[in-house]
C-alpha atoms as a PDB file:
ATOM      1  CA  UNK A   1     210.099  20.605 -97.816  1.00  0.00           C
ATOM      2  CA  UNK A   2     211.393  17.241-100.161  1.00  0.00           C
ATOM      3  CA  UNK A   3     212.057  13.941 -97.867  1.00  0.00           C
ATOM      4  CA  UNK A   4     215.571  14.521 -96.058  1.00  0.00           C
ATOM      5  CA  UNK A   5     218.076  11.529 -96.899  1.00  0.00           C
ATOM      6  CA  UNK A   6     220.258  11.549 -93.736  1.00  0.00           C
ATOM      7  CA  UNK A   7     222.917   8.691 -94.469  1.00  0.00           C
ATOM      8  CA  UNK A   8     224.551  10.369 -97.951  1.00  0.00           C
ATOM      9  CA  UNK A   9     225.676  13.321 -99.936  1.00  0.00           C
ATOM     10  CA  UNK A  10     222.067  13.814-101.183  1.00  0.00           C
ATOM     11  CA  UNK A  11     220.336  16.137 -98.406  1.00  0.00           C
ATOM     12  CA  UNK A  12     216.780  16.718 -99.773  1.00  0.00           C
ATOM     13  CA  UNK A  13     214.806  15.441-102.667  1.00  0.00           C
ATOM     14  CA  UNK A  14     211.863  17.198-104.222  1.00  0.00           C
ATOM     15  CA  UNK A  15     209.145  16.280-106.662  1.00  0.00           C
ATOM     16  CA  UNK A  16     206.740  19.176-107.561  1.00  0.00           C
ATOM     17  CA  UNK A  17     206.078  21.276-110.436  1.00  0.00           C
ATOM     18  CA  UNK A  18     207.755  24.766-109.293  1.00  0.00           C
ATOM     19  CA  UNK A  19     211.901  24.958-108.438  1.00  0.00           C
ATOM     20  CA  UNK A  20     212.089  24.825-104.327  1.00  0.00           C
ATOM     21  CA  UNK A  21     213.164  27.993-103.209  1.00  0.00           C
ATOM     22  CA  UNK A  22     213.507  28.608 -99.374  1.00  0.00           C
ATOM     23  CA  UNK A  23     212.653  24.915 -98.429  1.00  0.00           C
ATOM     24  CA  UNK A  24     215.453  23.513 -97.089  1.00  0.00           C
ATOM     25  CA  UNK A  25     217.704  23.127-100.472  1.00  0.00           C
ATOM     26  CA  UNK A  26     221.211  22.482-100.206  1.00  0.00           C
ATOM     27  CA  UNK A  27     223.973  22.063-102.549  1.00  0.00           C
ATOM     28  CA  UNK A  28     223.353  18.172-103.369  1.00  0.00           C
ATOM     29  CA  UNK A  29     219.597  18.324-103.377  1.00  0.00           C
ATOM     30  CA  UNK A  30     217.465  16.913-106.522  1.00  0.00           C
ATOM     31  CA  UNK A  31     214.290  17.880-107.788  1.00  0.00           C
ATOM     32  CA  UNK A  32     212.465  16.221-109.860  1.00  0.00           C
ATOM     33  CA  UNK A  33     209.984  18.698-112.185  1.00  0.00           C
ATOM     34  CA  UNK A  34     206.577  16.791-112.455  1.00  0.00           C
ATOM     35  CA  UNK A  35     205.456  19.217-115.239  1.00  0.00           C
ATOM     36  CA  UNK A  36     208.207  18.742-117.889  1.00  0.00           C
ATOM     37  CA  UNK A  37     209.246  15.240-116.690  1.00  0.00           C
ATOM     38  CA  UNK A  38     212.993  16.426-116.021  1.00  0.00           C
ATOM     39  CA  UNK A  39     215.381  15.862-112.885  1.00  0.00           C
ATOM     40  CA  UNK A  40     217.838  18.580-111.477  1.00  0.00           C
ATOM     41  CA  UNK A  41     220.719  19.494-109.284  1.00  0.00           C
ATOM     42  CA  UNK A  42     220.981  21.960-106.869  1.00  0.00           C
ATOM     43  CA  UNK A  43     224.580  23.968-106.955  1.00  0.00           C
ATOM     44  CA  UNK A  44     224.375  26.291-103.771  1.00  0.00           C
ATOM     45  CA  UNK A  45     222.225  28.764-105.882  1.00  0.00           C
ATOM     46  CA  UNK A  46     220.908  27.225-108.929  1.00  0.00           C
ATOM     47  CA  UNK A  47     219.000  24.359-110.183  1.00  0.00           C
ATOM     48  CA  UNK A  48     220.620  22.821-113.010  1.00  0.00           C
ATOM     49  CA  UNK A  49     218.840  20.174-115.651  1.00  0.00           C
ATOM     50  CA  UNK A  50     220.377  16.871-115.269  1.00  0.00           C
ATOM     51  CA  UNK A  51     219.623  16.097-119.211  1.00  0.00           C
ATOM     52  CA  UNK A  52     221.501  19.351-120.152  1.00  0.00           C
ATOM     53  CA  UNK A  53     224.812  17.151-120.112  1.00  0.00           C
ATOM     54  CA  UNK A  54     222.872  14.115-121.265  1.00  0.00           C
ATOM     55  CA  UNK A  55     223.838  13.552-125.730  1.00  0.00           C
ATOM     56  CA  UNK A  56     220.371  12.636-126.213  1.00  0.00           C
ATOM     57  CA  UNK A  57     216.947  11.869-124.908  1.00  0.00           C
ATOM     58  CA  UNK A  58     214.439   9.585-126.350  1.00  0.00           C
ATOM     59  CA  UNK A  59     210.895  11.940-126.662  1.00  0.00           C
ATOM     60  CA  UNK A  60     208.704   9.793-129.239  1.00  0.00           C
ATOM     61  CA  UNK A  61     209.120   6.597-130.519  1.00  0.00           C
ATOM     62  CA  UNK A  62     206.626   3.568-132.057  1.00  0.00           C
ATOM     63  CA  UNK A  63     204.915   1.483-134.766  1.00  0.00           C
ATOM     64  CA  UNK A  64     201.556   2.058-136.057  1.00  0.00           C
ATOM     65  CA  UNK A  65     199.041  -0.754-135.754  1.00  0.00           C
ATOM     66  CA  UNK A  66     196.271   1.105-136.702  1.00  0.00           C
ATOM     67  CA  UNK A  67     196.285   3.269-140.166  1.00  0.00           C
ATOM     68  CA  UNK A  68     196.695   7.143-139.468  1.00  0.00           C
ATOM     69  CA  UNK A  69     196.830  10.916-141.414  1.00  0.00           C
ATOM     70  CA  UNK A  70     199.374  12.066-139.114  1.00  0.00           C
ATOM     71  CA  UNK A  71     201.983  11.241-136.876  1.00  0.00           C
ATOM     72  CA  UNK A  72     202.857  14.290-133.766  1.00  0.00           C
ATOM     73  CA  UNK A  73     204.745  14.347-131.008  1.00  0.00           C
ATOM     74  CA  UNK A  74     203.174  17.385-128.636  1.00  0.00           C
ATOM     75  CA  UNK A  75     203.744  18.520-125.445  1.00  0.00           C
ATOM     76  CA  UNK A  76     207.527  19.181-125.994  1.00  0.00           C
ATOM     77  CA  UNK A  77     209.576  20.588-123.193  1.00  0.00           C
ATOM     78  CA  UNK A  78     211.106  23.978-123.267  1.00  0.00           C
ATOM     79  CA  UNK A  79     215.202  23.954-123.402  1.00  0.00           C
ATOM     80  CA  UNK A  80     215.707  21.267-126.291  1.00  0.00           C
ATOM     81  CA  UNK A  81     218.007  22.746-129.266  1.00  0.00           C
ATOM     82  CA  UNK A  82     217.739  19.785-131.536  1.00  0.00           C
ATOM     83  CA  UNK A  83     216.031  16.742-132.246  1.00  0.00           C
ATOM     84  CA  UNK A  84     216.463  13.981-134.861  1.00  0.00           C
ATOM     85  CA  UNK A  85     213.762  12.402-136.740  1.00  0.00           C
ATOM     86  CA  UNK A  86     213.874   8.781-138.019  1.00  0.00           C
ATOM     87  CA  UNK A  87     211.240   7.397-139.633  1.00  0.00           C
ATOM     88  CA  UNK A  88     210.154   4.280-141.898  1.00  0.00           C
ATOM     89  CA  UNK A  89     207.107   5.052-143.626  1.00  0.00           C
ATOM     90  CA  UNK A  90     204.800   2.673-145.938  1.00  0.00           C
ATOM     91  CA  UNK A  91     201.572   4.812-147.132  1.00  0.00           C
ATOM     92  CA  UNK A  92     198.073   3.671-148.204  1.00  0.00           C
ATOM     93  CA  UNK A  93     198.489   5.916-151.562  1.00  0.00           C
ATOM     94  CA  UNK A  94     201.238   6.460-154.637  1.00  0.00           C
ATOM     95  CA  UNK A  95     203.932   8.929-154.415  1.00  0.00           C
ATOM     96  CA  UNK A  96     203.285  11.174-151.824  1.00  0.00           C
ATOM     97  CA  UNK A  97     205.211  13.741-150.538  1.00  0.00           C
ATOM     98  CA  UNK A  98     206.368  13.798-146.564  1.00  0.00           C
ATOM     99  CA  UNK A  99     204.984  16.948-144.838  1.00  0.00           C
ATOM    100  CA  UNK A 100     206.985  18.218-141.582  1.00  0.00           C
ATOM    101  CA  UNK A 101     205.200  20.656-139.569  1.00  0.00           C
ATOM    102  CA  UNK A 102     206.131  22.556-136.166  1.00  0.00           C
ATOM    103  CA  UNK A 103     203.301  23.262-133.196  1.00  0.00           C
ATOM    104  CA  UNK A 104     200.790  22.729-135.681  1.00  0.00           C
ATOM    105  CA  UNK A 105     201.862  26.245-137.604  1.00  0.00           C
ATOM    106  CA  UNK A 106     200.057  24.723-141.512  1.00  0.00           C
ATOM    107  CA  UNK A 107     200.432  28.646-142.785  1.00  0.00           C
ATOM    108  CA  UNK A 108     201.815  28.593-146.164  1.00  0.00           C
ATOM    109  CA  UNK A 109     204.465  31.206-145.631  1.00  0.00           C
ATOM    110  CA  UNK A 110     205.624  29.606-143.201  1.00  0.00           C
ATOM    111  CA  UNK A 111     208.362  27.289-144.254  1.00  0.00           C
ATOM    112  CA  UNK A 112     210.905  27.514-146.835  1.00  0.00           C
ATOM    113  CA  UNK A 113     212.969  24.449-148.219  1.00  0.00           C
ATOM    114  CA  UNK A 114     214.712  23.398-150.780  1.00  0.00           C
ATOM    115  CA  UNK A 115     215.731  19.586-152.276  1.00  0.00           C
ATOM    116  CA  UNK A 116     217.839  17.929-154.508  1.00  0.00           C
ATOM    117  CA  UNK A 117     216.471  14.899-155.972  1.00  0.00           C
ATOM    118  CA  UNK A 118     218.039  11.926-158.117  1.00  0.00           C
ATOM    119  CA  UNK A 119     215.945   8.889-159.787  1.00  0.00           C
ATOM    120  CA  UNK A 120     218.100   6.831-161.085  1.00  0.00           C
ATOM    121  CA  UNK A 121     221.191   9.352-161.257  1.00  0.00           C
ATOM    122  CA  UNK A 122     219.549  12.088-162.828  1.00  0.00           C
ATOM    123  CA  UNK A 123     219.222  14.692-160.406  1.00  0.00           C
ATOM    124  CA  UNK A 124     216.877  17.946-160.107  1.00  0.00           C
ATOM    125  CA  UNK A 125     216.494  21.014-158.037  1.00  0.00           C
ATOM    126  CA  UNK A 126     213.005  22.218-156.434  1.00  0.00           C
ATOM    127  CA  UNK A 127     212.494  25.069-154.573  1.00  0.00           C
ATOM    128  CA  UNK A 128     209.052  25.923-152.714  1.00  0.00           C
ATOM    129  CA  UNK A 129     207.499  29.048-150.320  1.00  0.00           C
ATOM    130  CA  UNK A 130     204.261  28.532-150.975  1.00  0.00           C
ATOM    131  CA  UNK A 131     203.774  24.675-150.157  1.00  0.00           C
ATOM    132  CA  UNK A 132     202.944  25.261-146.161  1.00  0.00           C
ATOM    133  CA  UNK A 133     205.214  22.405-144.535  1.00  0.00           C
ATOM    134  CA  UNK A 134     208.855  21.736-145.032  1.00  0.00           C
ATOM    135  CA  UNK A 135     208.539  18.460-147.702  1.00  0.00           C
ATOM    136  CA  UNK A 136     211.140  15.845-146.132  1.00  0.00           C
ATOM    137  CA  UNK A 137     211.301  13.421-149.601  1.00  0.00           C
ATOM    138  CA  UNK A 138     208.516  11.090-150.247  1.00  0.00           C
ATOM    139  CA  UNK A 139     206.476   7.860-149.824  1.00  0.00           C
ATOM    140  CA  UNK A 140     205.656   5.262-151.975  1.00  0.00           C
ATOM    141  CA  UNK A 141     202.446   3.209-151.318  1.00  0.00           C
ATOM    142  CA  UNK A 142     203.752  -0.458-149.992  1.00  0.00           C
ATOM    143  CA  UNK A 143     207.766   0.639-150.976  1.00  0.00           C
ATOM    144  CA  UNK A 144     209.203   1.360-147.134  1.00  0.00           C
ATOM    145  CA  UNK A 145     210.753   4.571-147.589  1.00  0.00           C
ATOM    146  CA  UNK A 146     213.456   6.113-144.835  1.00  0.00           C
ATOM    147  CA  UNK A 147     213.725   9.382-143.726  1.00  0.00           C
ATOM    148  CA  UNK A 148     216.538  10.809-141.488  1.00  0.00           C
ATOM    149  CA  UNK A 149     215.699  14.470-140.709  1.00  0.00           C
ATOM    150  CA  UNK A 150     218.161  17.025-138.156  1.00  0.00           C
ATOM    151  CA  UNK A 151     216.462  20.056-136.764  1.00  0.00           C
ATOM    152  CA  UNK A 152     217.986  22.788-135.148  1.00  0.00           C
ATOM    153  CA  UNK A 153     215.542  24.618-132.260  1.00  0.00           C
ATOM    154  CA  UNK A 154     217.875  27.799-131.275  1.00  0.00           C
ATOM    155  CA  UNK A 155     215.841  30.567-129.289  1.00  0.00           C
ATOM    156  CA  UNK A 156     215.195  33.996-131.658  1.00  0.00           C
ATOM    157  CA  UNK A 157     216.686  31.994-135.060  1.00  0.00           C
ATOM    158  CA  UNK A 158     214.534  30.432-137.541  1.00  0.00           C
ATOM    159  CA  UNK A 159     214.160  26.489-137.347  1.00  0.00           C
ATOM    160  CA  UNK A 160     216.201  24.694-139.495  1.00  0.00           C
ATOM    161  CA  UNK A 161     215.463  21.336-140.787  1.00  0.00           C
ATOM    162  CA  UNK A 162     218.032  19.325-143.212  1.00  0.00           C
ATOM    163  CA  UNK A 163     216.869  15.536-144.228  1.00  0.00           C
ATOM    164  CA  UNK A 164     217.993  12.685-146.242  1.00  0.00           C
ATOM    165  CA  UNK A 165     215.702  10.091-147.494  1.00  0.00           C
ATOM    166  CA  UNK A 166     215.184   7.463-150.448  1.00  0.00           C
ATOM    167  CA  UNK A 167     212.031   5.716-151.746  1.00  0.00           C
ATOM    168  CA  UNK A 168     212.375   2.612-154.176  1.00  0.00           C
ATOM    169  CA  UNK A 169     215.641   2.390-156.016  1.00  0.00           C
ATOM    170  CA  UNK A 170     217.453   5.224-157.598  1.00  0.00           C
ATOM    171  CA  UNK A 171     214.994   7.850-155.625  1.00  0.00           C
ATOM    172  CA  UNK A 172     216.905   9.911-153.197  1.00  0.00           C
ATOM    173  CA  UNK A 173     216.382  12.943-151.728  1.00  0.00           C
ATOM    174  CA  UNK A 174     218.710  15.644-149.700  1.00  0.00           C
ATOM    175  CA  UNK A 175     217.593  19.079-148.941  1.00  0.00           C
ATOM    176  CA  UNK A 176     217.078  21.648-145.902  1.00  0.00           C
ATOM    177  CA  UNK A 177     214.108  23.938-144.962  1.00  0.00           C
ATOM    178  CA  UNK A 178     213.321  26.409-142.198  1.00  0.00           C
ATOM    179  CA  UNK A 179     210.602  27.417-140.262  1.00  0.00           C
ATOM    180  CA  UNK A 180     210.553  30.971-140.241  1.00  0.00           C
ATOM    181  CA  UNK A 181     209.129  31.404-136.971  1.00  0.00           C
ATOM    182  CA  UNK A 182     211.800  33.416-134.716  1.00  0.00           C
ATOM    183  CA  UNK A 183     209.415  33.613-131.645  1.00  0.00           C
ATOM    184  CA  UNK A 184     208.352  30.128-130.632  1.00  0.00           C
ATOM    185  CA  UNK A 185     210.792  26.931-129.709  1.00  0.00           C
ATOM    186  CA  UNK A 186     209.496  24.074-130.979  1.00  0.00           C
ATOM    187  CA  UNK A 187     207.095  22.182-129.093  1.00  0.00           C
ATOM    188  CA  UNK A 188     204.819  19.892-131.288  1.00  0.00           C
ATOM    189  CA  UNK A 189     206.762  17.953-134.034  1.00  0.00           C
ATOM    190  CA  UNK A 190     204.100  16.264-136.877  1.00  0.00           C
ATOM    191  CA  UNK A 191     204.718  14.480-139.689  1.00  0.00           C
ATOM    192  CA  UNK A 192     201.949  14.163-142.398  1.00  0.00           C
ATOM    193  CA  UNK A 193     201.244  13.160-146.261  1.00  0.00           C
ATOM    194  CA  UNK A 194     200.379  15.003-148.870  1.00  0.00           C
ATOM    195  CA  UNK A 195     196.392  15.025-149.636  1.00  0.00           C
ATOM    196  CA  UNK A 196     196.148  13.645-146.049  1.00  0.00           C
ATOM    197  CA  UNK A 197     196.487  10.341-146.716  1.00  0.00           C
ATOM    198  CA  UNK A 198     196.879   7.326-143.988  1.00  0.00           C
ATOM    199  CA  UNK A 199     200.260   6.013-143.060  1.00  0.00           C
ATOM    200  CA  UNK A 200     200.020   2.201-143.189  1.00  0.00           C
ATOM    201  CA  UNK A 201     200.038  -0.097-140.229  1.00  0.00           C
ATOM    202  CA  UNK A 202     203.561  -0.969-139.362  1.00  0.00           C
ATOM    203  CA  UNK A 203     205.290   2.374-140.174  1.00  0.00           C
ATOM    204  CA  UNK A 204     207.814   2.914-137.469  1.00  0.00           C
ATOM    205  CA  UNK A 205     209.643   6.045-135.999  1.00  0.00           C
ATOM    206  CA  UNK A 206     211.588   7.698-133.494  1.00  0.00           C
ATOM    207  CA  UNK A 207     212.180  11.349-131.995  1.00  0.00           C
ATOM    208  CA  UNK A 208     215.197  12.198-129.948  1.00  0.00           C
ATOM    209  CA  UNK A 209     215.928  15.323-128.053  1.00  0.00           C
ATOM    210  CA  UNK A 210     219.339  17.382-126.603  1.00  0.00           C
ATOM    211  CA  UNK A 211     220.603  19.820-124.827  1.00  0.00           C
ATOM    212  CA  UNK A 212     223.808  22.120-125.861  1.00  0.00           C
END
Protein backbone atom coordinates (compact mmCIF):
# COMPACT_ATOMS: atom_id res chain seq x y z
CA UNK A 1 0.00 0.00 0.00
CA UNK A 2 1.61 3.86 -0.98
CA UNK A 3 2.14 6.19 2.32
CA UNK A 4 -1.49 7.53 3.33
CA UNK A 5 -1.51 11.52 3.44
CA UNK A 6 -4.25 12.13 6.06
CA UNK A 7 -4.50 16.09 6.20
CA UNK A 8 -5.52 16.69 2.17
CA UNK A 9 -7.33 15.67 -0.93
CA UNK A 10 -4.41 13.34 -1.83
CA UNK A 11 -5.26 9.87 0.00
CA UNK A 12 -2.38 7.54 -1.06
CA UNK A 13 0.79 7.93 -2.97
CA UNK A 14 2.62 5.15 -4.73
CA UNK A 15 6.02 4.71 -6.28
CA UNK A 16 6.60 1.26 -7.95
CA UNK A 17 6.92 -0.03 -11.32
CA UNK A 18 3.35 -1.85 -11.83
CA UNK A 19 -0.24 0.41 -11.61
CA UNK A 20 -1.67 -0.35 -7.83
CA UNK A 21 -4.60 -2.29 -8.17
CA UNK A 22 -6.47 -3.44 -4.94
CA UNK A 23 -4.11 -1.46 -2.54
CA UNK A 24 -5.95 1.02 -1.10
CA UNK A 25 -6.35 3.52 -4.30
CA UNK A 26 -8.79 6.13 -4.22
CA UNK A 27 -9.91 8.73 -6.52
CA UNK A 28 -7.05 11.42 -5.68
CA UNK A 29 -4.23 8.96 -5.31
CA UNK A 30 -0.78 9.42 -7.38
CA UNK A 31 1.56 7.01 -8.54
CA UNK A 32 4.56 7.59 -9.57
CA UNK A 33 5.89 4.74 -12.37
CA UNK A 34 9.64 4.09 -11.47
CA UNK A 35 10.11 2.24 -14.83
CA UNK A 36 9.13 4.95 -17.38
CA UNK A 37 9.84 7.91 -15.05
CA UNK A 38 6.08 9.22 -15.34
CA UNK A 39 3.51 10.40 -12.53
CA UNK A 40 -0.33 9.58 -12.60
CA UNK A 41 -3.78 10.19 -11.29
CA UNK A 42 -6.12 7.95 -10.08
CA UNK A 43 -9.96 8.74 -11.36
CA UNK A 44 -12.12 6.13 -9.33
CA UNK A 45 -11.11 3.45 -11.97
CA UNK A 46 -8.25 4.48 -14.00
CA UNK A 47 -4.80 5.71 -13.80
CA UNK A 48 -4.28 8.54 -15.98
CA UNK A 49 -0.59 10.01 -17.15
CA UNK A 50 -0.10 13.34 -15.69
CA UNK A 51 2.21 14.37 -18.90
CA UNK A 52 -0.70 13.36 -21.25
CA UNK A 53 -2.06 17.06 -20.75
CA UNK A 54 1.47 18.37 -20.39
CA UNK A 55 2.51 20.45 -24.36
CA UNK A 56 5.84 19.07 -24.03
CA UNK A 57 8.46 17.19 -22.14
CA UNK A 58 12.12 17.65 -22.27
CA UNK A 59 13.67 13.76 -23.06
CA UNK A 60 17.38 14.59 -24.32
CA UNK A 61 19.22 17.52 -24.29
CA UNK A 62 23.30 18.57 -24.22
CA UNK A 63 26.66 19.69 -25.68
CA UNK A 64 29.36 17.47 -26.69
CA UNK A 65 32.73 17.91 -25.02
CA UNK A 66 34.16 15.02 -26.29
CA UNK A 67 34.12 14.24 -30.29
CA UNK A 68 31.47 11.45 -31.22
CA UNK A 69 29.95 9.19 -34.48
CA UNK A 70 26.61 9.39 -33.13
CA UNK A 71 24.30 11.11 -31.07
CA UNK A 72 20.94 8.65 -29.52
CA UNK A 73 18.54 9.14 -27.25
CA UNK A 74 17.31 5.34 -26.08
CA UNK A 75 15.19 4.10 -23.67
CA UNK A 76 12.10 6.11 -24.88
CA UNK A 77 8.83 5.69 -23.11
CA UNK A 78 5.83 4.15 -24.68
CA UNK A 79 2.73 6.76 -25.27
CA UNK A 80 4.76 9.76 -26.92
CA UNK A 81 3.17 10.80 -30.49
CA UNK A 82 5.74 13.37 -31.38
CA UNK A 83 8.95 14.73 -30.64
CA UNK A 84 10.99 17.67 -32.00
CA UNK A 85 14.55 17.59 -32.78
CA UNK A 86 16.86 20.65 -32.55
CA UNK A 87 20.18 20.41 -33.18
CA UNK A 88 23.46 22.58 -33.90
CA UNK A 89 25.96 20.51 -35.42
CA UNK A 90 29.80 21.38 -36.33
CA UNK A 91 31.52 18.05 -37.88
CA UNK A 92 35.19 16.96 -38.00
CA UNK A 93 34.76 16.35 -41.99
CA UNK A 94 33.37 18.39 -45.34
CA UNK A 95 29.88 18.19 -46.41
CA UNK A 96 28.29 15.51 -44.85
CA UNK A 97 24.99 14.50 -44.90
CA UNK A 98 22.74 14.25 -41.43
CA UNK A 99 21.52 10.63 -40.92
CA UNK A 100 18.21 10.17 -38.67
CA UNK A 101 17.59 6.77 -37.58
CA UNK A 102 14.71 5.13 -35.32
CA UNK A 103 15.52 2.14 -32.55
CA UNK A 104 18.57 1.55 -34.32
CA UNK A 105 16.47 0.06 -37.57
CA UNK A 106 19.98 0.98 -40.33
CA UNK A 107 17.98 -1.39 -43.07
CA UNK A 108 18.07 0.31 -46.30
CA UNK A 109 14.42 -0.09 -47.14
CA UNK A 110 13.60 1.25 -44.44
CA UNK A 111 13.10 4.93 -44.82
CA UNK A 112 11.87 6.97 -47.56
CA UNK A 113 12.41 10.86 -47.87
CA UNK A 114 12.49 13.34 -50.00
CA UNK A 115 14.27 17.16 -50.00
CA UNK A 116 14.29 20.24 -51.64
CA UNK A 117 17.48 21.98 -51.64
CA UNK A 118 18.60 25.68 -52.62
CA UNK A 119 22.42 27.02 -52.72
CA UNK A 120 22.31 30.20 -53.35
CA UNK A 121 18.62 30.31 -54.86
CA UNK A 122 18.91 27.62 -57.16
CA UNK A 123 16.94 24.91 -55.93
CA UNK A 124 16.88 20.95 -56.65
CA UNK A 125 14.82 17.94 -55.91
CA UNK A 126 16.32 14.49 -54.51
CA UNK A 127 14.54 11.61 -53.86
CA UNK A 128 16.12 8.38 -52.09
CA UNK A 129 14.82 4.52 -50.94
CA UNK A 130 17.81 3.03 -50.96
CA UNK A 131 20.01 5.39 -48.65
CA UNK A 132 19.01 3.49 -45.13
CA UNK A 133 18.28 6.65 -42.80
CA UNK A 134 16.00 9.55 -43.42
CA UNK A 135 18.91 12.41 -44.54
CA UNK A 136 17.81 15.61 -42.39
CA UNK A 137 20.16 18.34 -44.64
CA UNK A 138 23.79 18.47 -43.99
CA UNK A 139 26.97 19.49 -42.10
CA UNK A 140 29.73 21.42 -42.96
CA UNK A 141 33.11 20.78 -41.18
CA UNK A 142 33.66 24.01 -38.69
CA UNK A 143 30.29 25.94 -40.49
CA UNK A 144 27.52 25.39 -37.43
CA UNK A 145 24.73 24.09 -39.28
CA UNK A 146 20.89 23.99 -37.69
CA UNK A 147 18.54 21.46 -37.98
CA UNK A 148 14.85 21.64 -36.82
CA UNK A 149 13.25 18.21 -37.44
CA UNK A 150 9.11 17.25 -36.39
CA UNK A 151 8.31 13.61 -36.11
CA UNK A 152 5.11 12.15 -35.87
CA UNK A 153 5.04 8.58 -33.66
CA UNK A 154 1.19 7.44 -34.28
CA UNK A 155 0.59 3.64 -33.30
CA UNK A 156 0.01 1.25 -36.73
CA UNK A 157 1.07 4.48 -39.23
CA UNK A 158 4.40 4.88 -40.63
CA UNK A 159 6.78 7.52 -38.88
CA UNK A 160 6.89 10.64 -40.38
CA UNK A 161 9.72 12.98 -40.16
CA UNK A 162 9.64 16.66 -41.89
CA UNK A 163 12.93 18.98 -41.21
CA UNK A 164 14.29 22.28 -42.07
CA UNK A 165 17.88 23.07 -41.93
CA UNK A 166 20.69 25.39 -43.54
CA UNK A 167 24.50 25.02 -43.67
CA UNK A 168 26.73 28.12 -44.72
CA UNK A 169 24.94 30.76 -46.70
CA UNK A 170 22.53 30.17 -49.47
CA UNK A 171 22.34 26.21 -48.40
CA UNK A 172 18.94 25.30 -47.21
CA UNK A 173 17.21 22.38 -46.99
CA UNK A 174 13.27 21.35 -46.46
CA UNK A 175 12.01 17.92 -46.98
CA UNK A 176 10.00 14.97 -45.14
CA UNK A 177 10.73 11.19 -44.83
CA UNK A 178 9.07 8.20 -43.18
CA UNK A 179 9.98 5.29 -41.48
CA UNK A 180 8.07 2.62 -42.84
CA UNK A 181 7.85 0.63 -39.86
CA UNK A 182 3.95 0.28 -38.90
CA UNK A 183 4.66 -2.09 -35.89
CA UNK A 184 7.04 -0.41 -33.48
CA UNK A 185 6.60 3.28 -31.68
CA UNK A 186 9.57 4.89 -31.57
CA UNK A 187 11.83 4.34 -28.83
CA UNK A 188 15.56 5.14 -29.67
CA UNK A 189 16.02 8.44 -31.65
CA UNK A 190 19.94 8.70 -33.28
CA UNK A 191 21.37 11.08 -35.22
CA UNK A 192 24.57 10.22 -37.25
CA UNK A 193 26.94 11.44 -40.30
CA UNK A 194 27.47 10.15 -43.30
CA UNK A 195 30.78 7.81 -43.54
CA UNK A 196 30.53 7.84 -39.70
CA UNK A 197 32.29 10.66 -39.06
CA UNK A 198 32.73 12.50 -35.44
CA UNK A 199 30.53 15.37 -34.47
CA UNK A 200 32.83 18.08 -33.08
CA UNK A 201 33.09 19.10 -29.48
CA UNK A 202 30.56 21.75 -28.76
CA UNK A 203 27.68 20.54 -31.01
CA UNK A 204 24.54 21.08 -29.05
CA UNK A 205 20.94 19.56 -29.14
CA UNK A 206 17.71 18.96 -27.73
CA UNK A 207 14.77 16.26 -27.85
CA UNK A 208 11.30 17.04 -26.67
CA UNK A 209 8.41 14.73 -26.24
CA UNK A 210 4.18 14.99 -26.12
CA UNK A 211 1.29 13.55 -25.60
CA UNK A 212 -2.09 14.10 -27.82
Amino acid sequence: MGASISSGSVRYVFTQAAAPSGEGEVEGSLWYDTSVKELYTYDGSSWNSVISGVPAVILGSGTLTSTTTSIELSGIASGYTWYKVILFATSEAALKSLYLRFNNDNAASAYKWENMKTINATWSNNVDTTSGAIICGDIEGTNRSSHVIDISNVAGKQKVASYTSSVLEGYFYQGTGIWTNTTDEISVITLSQQNIENFSIGTSWLIVGGKW
